[in-house]
C-alpha atoms as a PDB file:
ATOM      1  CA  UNK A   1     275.392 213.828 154.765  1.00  0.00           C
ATOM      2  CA  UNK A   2     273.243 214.641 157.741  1.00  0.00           C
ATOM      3  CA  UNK A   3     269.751 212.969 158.195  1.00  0.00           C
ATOM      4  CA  UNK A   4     266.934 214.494 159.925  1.00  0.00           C
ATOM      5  CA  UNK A   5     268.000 213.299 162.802  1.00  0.00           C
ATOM      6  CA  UNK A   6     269.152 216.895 163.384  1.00  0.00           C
ATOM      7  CA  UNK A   7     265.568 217.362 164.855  1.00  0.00           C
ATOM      8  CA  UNK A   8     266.882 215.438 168.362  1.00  0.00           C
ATOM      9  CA  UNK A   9     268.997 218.774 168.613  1.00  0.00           C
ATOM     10  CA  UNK A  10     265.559 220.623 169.736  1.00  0.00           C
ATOM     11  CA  UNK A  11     263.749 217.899 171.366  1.00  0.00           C
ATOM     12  CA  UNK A  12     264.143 217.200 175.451  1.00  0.00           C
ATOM     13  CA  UNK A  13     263.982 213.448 175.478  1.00  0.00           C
ATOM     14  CA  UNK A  14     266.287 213.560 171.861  1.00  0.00           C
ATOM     15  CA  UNK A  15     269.773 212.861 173.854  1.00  0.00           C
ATOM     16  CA  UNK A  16     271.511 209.282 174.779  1.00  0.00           C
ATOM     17  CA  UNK A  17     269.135 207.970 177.115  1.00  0.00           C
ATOM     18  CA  UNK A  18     269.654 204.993 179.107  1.00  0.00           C
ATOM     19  CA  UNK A  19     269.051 201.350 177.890  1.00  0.00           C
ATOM     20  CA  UNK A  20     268.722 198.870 180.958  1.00  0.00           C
ATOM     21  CA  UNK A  21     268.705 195.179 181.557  1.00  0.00           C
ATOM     22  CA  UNK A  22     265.817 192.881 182.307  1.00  0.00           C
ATOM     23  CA  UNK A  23     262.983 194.959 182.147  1.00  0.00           C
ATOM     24  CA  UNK A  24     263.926 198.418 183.621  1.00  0.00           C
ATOM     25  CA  UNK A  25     262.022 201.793 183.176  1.00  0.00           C
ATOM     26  CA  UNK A  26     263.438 203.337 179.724  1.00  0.00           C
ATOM     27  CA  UNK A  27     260.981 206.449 179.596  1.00  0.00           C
ATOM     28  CA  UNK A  28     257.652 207.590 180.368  1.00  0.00           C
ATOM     29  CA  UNK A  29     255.269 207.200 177.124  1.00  0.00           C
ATOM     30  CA  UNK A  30     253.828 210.681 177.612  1.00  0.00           C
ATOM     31  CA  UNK A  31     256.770 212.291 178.395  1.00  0.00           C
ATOM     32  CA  UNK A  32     258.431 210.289 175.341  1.00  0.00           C
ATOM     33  CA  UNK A  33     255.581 211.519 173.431  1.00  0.00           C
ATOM     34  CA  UNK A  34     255.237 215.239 174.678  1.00  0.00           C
ATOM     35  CA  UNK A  35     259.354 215.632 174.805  1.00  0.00           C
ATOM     36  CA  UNK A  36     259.725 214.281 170.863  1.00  0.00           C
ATOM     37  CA  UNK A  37     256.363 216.073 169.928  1.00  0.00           C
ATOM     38  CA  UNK A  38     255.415 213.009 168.289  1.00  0.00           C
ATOM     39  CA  UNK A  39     251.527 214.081 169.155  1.00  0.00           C
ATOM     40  CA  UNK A  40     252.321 216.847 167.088  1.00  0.00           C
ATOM     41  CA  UNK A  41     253.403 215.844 163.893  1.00  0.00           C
ATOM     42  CA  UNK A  42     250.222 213.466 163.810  1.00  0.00           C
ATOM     43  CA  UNK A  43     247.810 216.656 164.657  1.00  0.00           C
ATOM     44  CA  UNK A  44     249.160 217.947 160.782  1.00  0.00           C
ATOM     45  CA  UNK A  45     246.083 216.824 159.121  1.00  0.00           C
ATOM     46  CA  UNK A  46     246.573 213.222 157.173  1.00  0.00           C
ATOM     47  CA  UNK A  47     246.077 214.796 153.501  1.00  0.00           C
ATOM     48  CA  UNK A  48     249.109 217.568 154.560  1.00  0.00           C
ATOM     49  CA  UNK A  49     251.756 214.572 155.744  1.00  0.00           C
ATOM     50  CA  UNK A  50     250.218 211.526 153.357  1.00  0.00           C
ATOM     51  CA  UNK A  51     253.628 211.272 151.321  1.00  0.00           C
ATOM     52  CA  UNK A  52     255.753 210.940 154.267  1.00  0.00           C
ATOM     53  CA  UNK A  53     256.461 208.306 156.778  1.00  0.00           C
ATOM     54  CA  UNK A  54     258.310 209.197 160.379  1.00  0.00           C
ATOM     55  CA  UNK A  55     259.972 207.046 162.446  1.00  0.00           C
ATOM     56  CA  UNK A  56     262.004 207.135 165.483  1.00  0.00           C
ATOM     57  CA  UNK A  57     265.950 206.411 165.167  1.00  0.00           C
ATOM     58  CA  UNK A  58     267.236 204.508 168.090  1.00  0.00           C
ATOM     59  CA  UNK A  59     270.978 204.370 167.918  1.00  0.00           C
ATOM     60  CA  UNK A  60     273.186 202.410 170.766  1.00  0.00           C
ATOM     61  CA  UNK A  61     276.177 203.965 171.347  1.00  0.00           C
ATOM     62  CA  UNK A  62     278.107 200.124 171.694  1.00  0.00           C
ATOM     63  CA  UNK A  63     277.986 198.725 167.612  1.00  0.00           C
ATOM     64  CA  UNK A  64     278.106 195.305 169.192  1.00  0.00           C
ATOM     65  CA  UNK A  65     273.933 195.814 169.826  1.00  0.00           C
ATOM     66  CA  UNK A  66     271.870 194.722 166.811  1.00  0.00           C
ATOM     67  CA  UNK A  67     268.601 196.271 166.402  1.00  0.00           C
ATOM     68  CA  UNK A  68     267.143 192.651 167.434  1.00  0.00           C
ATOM     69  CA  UNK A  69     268.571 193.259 170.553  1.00  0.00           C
ATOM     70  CA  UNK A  70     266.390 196.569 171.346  1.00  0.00           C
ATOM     71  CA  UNK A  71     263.394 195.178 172.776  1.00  0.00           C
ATOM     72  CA  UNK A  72     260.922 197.973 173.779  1.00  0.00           C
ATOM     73  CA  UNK A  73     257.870 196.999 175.900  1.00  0.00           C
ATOM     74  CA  UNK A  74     254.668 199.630 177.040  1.00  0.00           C
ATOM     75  CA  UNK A  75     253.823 198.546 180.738  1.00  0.00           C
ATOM     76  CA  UNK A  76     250.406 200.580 181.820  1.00  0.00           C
ATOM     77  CA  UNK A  77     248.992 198.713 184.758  1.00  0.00           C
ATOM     78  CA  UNK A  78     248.763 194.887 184.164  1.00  0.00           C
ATOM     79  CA  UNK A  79     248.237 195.816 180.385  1.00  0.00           C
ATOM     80  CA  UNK A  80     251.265 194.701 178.245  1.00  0.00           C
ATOM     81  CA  UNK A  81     252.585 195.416 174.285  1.00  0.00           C
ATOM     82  CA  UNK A  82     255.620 195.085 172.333  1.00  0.00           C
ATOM     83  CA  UNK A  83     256.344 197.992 170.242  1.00  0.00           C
ATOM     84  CA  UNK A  84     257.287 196.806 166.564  1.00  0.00           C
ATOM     85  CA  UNK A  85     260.467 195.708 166.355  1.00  0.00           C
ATOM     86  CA  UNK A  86     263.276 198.091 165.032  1.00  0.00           C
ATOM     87  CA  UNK A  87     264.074 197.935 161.464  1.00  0.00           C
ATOM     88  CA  UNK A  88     267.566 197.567 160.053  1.00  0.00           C
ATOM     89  CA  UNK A  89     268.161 200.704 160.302  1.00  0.00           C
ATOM     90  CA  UNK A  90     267.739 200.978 164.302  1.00  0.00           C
ATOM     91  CA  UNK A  91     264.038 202.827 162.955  1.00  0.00           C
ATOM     92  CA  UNK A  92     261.090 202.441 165.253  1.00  0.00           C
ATOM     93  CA  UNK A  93     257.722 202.829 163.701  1.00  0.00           C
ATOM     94  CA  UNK A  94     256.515 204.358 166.820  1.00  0.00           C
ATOM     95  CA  UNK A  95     252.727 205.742 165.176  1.00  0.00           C
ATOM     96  CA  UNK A  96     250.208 207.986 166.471  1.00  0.00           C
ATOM     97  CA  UNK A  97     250.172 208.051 170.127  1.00  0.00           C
ATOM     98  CA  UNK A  98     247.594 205.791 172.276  1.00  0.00           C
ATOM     99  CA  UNK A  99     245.283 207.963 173.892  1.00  0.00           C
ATOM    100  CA  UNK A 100     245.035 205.287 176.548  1.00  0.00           C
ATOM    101  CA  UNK A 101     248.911 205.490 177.707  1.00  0.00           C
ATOM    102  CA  UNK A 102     248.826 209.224 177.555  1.00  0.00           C
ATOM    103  CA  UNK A 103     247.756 209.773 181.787  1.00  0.00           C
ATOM    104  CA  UNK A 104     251.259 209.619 182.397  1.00  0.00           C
ATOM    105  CA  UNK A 105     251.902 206.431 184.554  1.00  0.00           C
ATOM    106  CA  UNK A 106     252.567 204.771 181.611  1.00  0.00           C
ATOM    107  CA  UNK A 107     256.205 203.466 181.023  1.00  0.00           C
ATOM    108  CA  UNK A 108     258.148 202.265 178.719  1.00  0.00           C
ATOM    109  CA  UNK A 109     260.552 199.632 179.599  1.00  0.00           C
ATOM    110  CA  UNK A 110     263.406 197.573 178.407  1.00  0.00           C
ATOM    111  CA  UNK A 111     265.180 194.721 178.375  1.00  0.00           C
ATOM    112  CA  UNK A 112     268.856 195.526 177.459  1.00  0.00           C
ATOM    113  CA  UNK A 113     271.893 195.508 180.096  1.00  0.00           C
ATOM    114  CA  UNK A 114     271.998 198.544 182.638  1.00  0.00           C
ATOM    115  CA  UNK A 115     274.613 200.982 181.110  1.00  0.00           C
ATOM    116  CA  UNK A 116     273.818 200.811 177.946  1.00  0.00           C
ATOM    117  CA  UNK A 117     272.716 204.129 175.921  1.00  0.00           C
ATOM    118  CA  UNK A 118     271.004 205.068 172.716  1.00  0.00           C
ATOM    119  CA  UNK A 119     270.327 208.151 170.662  1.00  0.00           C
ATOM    120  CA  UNK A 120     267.312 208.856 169.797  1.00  0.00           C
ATOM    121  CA  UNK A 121     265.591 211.216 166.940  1.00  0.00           C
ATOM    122  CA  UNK A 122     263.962 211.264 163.961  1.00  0.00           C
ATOM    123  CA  UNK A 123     264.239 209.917 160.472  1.00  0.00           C
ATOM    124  CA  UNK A 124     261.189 210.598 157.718  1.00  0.00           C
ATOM    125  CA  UNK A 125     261.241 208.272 154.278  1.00  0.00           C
ATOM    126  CA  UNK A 126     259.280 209.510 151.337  1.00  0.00           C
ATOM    127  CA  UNK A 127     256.084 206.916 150.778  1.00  0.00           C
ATOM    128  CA  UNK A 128     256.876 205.093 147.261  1.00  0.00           C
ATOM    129  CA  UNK A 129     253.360 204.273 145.190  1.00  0.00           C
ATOM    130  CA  UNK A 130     253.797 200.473 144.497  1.00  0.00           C
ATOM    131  CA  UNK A 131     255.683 199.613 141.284  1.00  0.00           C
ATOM    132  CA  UNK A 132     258.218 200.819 138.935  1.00  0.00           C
ATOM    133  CA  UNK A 133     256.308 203.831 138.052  1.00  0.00           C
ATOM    134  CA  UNK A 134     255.106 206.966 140.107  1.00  0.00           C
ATOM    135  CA  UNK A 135     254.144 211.078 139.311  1.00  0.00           C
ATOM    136  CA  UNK A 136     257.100 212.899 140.213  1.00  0.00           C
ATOM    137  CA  UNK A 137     254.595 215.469 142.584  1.00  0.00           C
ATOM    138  CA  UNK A 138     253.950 212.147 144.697  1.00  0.00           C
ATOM    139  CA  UNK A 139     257.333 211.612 145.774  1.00  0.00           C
ATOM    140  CA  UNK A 140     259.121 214.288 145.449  1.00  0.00           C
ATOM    141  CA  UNK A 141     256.391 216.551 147.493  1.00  0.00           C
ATOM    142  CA  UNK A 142     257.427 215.092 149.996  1.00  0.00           C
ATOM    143  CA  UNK A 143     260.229 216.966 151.118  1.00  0.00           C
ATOM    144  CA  UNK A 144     257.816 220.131 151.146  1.00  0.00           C
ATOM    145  CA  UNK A 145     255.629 217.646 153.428  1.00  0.00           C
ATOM    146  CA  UNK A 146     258.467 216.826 155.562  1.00  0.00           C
ATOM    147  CA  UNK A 147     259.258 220.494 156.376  1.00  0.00           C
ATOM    148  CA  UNK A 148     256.101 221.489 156.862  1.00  0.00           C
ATOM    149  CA  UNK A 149     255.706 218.858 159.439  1.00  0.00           C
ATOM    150  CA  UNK A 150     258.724 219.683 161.174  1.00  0.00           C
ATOM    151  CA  UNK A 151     257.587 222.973 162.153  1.00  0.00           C
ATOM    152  CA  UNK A 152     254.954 222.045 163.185  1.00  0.00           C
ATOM    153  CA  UNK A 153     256.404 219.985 165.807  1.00  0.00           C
ATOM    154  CA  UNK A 154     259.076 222.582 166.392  1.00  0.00           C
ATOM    155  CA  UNK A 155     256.385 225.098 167.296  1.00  0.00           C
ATOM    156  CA  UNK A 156     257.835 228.435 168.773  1.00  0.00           C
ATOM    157  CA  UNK A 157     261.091 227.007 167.784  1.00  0.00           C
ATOM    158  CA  UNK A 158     260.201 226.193 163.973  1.00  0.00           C
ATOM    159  CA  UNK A 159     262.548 228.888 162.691  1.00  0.00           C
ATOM    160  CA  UNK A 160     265.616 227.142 164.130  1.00  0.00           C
ATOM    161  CA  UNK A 161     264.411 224.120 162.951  1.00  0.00           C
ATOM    162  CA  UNK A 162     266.439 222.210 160.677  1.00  0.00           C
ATOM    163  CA  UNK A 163     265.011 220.957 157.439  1.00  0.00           C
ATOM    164  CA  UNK A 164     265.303 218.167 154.715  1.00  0.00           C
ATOM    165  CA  UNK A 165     266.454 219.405 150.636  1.00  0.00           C
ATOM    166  CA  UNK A 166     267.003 215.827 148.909  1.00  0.00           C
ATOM    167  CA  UNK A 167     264.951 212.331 148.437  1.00  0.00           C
ATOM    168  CA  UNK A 168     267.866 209.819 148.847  1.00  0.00           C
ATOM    169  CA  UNK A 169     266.798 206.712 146.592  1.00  0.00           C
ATOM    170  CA  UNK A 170     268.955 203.710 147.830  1.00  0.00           C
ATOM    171  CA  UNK A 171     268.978 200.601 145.908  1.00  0.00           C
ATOM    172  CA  UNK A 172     270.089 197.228 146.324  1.00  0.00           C
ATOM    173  CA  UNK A 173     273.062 197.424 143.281  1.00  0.00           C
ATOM    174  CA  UNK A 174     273.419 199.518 140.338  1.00  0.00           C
ATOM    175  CA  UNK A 175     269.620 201.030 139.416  1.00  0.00           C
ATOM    176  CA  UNK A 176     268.325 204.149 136.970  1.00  0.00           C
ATOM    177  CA  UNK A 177     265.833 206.508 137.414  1.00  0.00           C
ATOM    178  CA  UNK A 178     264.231 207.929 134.888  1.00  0.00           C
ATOM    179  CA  UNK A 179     262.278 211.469 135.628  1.00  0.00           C
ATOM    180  CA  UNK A 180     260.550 211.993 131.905  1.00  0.00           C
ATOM    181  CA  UNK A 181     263.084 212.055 129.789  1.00  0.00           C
ATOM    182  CA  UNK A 182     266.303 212.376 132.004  1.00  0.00           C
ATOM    183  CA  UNK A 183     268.093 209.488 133.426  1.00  0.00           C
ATOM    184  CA  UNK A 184     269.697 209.114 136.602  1.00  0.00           C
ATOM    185  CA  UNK A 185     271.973 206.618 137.737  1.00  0.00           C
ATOM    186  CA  UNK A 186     273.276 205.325 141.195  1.00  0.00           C
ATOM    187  CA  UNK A 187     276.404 206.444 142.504  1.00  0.00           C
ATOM    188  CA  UNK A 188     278.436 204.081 144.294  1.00  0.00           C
ATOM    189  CA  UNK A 189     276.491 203.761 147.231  1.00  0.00           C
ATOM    190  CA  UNK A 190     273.622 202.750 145.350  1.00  0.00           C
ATOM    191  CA  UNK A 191     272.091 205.830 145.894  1.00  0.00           C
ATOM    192  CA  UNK A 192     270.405 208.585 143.774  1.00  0.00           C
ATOM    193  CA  UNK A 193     270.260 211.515 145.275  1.00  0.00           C
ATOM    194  CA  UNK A 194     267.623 213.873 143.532  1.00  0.00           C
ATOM    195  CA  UNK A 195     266.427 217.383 145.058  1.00  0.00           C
ATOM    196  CA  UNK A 196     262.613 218.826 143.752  1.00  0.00           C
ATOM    197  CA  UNK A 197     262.408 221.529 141.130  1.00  0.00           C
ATOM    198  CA  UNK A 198     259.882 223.677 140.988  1.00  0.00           C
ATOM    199  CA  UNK A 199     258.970 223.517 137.386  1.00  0.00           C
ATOM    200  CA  UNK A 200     259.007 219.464 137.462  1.00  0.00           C
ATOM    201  CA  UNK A 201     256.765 219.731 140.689  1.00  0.00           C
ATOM    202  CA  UNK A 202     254.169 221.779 137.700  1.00  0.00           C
ATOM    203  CA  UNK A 203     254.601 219.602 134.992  1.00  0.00           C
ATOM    204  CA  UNK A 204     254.478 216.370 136.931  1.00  0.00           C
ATOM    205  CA  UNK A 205     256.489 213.997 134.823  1.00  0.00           C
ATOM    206  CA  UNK A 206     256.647 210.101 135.211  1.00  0.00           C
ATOM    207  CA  UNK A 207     259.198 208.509 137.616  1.00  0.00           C
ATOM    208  CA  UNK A 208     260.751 205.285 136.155  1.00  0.00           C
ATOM    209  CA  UNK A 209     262.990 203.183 137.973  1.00  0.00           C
ATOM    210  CA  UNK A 210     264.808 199.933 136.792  1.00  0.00           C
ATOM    211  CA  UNK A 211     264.017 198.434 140.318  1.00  0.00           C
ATOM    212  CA  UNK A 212     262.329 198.909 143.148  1.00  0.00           C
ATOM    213  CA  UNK A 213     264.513 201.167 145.923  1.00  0.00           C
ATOM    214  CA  UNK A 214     264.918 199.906 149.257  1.00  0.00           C
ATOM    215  CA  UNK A 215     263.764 203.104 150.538  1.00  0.00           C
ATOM    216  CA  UNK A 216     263.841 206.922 149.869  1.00  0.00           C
ATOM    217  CA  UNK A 217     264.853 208.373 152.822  1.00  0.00           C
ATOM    218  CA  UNK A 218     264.407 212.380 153.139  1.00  0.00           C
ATOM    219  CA  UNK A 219     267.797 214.180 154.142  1.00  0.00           C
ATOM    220  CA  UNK A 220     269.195 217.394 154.397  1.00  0.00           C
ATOM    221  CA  UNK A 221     272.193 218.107 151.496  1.00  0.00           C
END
């Protein structure tokens, strides 16, 4: 199954870029910024993208680097920050851009041996309420959100833009999910794999789930 990711496919920066050693340049933050349209998809008002969460995949090409081992650092002028570290998942939770590195001296840098390369694009994760127990609108609007978002970052190009259909629920073992009265159950990935209908999206029913999911990542089928 293919993850948003897809979006790189449109995106300038969104190809294997290089990962250097000891503190070299890895890419300009407003060109990073401008290139991935990140400014974009936070210029979608907060109350049209609130169920959705984007981050930025950062994939090394050698499987022998760990995302502990991507260490990402903003240089502008003697002004120094560590961007937050990448998850499991090689995710960066980049946020909304910093007006102050936007001038375009700005650089990010890295401290990973010369040679090395990484793919970058996107990845977007439905936000789960706290709890057990959420309104089935709440989560599952998100994949409306999602694509809505992405055209708005693809701009001219928003009808070739791909597009996410599911809410992947990934658990840590065998889970259910209730929605009302039907019950789901994991497959053998641990996943539940659930795409919105219309008519649920109107009546709204209560999500139930025997555990809290890792995450619920939004995919395409």
């Amino acid at each position: 199954m293919k993850t948003l990711a897809k979006l790189a496919l449109l995106l300038p920066l969104a190809f294997a870029l290089p990962l250097h050693a000891a503190e070299r340049d890895w890419a300009n933050y407003k060109s990073m910024v401008e290139g991935l349209r990140i400014d974009r998809f936070y210029a979608v008002p907060a109350a049209e993208r609130d169920k959705i969460k984007l981050f930025i995949s950062v994939k090394p090409v050698n499987p022998a680097i760990k995302p502990q081992d991507v260490v990402l650092i903003v240089v502008n002028g003697a002004e120094r920050q560590t961007l937050p570290p990448l998850t499991p998942e090689y995710r960066l939770d980049f946020g909304a851009p910093n007006p102050r590195w936007m001038h375009g001296t700005t650089r990010i840098v890295t401290t990973l041996p010369d040679g090395e390369k990484s793919a970058i694009g996107y990845e977007g994760l439905a936000v789960l309420p706290p709890g057990l127990q959420w309104q089935y609108a709440t989560v599952m609007g998100s994949v409306a959100q999602m694509n809505n978002a992405i055209k708005s970052m693809a701009g001219a190009m928003r009808w070739f833009a791909p597009s996410v259909d599911v809410v992947v629920f990934k658990f840590a073992g065998p889970a259910t999910l209730k929605v009302g009265a039907t019950e789901y159950k994991t497959n053998a990935k641990h996943m539940i794999i659930l795409k919105p209908e219309a008519t649920k999206l109107k009546e709204n029913p209560l999500m139930t789930a025997s555990e809290r999911p890792i995450e619920a990542e939004l995919r395409d089928e």
